[in-house]
Protein backbone atom coordinates (compact mmCIF):
# COMPACT_ATOMS: atom_id res chain seq x y z
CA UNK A 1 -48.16 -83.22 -49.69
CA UNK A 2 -47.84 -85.14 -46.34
CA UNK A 3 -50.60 -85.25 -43.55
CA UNK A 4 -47.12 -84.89 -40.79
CA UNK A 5 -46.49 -81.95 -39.09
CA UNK A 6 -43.32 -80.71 -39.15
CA UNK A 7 -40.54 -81.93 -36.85
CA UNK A 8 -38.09 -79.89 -34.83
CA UNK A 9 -34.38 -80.90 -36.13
CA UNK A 10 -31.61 -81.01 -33.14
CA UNK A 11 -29.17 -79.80 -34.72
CA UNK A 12 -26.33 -80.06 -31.44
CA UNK A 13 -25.51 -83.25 -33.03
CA UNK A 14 -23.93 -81.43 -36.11
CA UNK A 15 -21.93 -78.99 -34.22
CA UNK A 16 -18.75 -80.38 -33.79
CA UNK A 17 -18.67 -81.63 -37.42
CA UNK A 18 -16.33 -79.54 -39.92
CA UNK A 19 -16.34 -78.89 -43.06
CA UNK A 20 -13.73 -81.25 -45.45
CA UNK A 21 -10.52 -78.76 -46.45
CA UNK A 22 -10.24 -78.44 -50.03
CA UNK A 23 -6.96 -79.38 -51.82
CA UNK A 24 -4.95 -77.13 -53.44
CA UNK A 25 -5.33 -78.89 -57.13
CA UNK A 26 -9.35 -79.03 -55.99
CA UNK A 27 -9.03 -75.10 -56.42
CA UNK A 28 -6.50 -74.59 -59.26
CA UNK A 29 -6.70 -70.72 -60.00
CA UNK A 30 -5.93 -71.56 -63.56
CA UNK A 31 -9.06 -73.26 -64.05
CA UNK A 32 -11.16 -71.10 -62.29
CA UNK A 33 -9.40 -68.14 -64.09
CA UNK A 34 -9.56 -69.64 -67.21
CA UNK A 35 -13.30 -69.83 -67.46
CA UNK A 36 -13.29 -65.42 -67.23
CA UNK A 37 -10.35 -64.68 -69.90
CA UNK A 38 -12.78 -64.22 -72.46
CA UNK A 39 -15.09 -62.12 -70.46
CA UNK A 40 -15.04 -58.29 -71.75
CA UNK A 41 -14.62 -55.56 -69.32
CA UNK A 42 -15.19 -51.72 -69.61
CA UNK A 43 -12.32 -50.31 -68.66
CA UNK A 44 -12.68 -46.11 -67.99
CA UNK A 45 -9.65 -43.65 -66.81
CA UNK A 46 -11.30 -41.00 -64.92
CA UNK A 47 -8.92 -37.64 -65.73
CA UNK A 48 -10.99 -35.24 -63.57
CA UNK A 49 -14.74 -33.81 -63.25
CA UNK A 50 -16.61 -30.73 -62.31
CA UNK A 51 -19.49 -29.35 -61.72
CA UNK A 52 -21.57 -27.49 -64.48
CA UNK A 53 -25.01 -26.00 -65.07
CA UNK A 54 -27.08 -27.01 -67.59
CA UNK A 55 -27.12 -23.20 -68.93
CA UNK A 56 -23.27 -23.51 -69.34
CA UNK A 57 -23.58 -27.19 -70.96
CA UNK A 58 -25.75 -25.96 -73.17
CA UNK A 59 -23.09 -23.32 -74.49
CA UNK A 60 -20.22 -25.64 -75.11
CA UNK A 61 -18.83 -25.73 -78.62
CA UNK A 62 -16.14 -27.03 -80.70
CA UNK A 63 -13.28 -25.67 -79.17
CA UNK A 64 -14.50 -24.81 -75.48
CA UNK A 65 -12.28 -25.85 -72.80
CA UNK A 66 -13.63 -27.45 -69.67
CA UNK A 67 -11.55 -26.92 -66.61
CA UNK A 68 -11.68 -30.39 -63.87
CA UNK A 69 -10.89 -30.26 -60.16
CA UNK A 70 -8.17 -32.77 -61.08
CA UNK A 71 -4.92 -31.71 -60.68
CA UNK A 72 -2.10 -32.04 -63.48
CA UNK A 73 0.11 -33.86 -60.34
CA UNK A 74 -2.87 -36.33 -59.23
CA UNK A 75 -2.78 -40.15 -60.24
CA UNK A 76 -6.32 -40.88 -62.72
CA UNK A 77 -8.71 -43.74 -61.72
CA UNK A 78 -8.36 -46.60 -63.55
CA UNK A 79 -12.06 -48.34 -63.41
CA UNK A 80 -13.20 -51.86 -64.89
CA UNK A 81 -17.25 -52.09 -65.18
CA UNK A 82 -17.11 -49.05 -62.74
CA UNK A 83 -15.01 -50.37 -60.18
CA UNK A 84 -11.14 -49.09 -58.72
CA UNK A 85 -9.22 -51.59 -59.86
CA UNK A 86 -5.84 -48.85 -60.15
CA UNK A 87 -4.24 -45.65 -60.08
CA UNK A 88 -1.93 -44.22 -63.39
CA UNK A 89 -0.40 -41.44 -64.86
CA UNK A 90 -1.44 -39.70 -67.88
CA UNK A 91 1.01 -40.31 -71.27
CA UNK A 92 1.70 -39.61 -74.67
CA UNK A 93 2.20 -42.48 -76.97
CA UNK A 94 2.75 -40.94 -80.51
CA UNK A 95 -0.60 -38.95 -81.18
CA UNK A 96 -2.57 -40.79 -78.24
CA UNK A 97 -3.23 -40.81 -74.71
CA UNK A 98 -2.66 -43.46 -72.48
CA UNK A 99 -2.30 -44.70 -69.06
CA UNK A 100 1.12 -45.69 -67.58
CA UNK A 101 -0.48 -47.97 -64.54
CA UNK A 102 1.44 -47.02 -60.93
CA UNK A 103 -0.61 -48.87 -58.95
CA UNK A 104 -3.01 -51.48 -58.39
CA UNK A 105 -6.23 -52.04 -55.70
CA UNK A 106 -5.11 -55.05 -52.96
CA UNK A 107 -8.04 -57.66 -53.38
CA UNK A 108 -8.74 -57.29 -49.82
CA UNK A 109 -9.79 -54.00 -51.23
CA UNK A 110 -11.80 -54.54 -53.63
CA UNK A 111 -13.74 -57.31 -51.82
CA UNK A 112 -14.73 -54.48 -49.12
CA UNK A 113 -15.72 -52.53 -51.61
């Protein structure tokens, strides 16, 4: 360690000074999208929930049908990792369900998320 105090640093000399623009090739979205592609996501439709007691959990069996405050009409969440990344319908694809995507989150949304 040094026996100097510390020194004050004028920074009004660095005000004026801006930052260098960066060039479009400098930040190729390819690239930078490239590097994520193999990255796995969770990706969750969200048909509905409700509320239920523990006492009524507890009862459920094969067969029991749980009603959720969804209606048939609404779009379902479409989540990656947890997040709103899109709104879908519910469909039938031979003997499974899927998700017929309707819309998608802005990324001014998400980022104010």
């Amino acid at each position: 360690m040094s026996d100097k105090e510390p020194q004050n640093l004028d920074l009004s000399k660095f005000e004026n000074v801006e930052r260098p623009k960066e060039k479009e090739e400098d930040v190729s979205t390819s690239s930078t999208l490239g590097l994520l592609m193999d990255v796995e996501l969770e990706l969750s439709a969200i048909l509905g929930s409700c509320d239920m007691s523990l006492k009524k959990i507890l009862e459920l069996t094969k067969g029991s049908i749980i009603e959720l405050e969804n209606k048939t009409a609404e779009p379902i969440d479409l989540l990656a990792n947890g997040k709103l990344i899109g709104k879908g319908e519910v469909v039938i694809i031979e003997d499974n369900f899927g998700l017929r995507i309707t819309d998608t989150i802005s990324e001014g949304a998400k980022i104010n998320e």
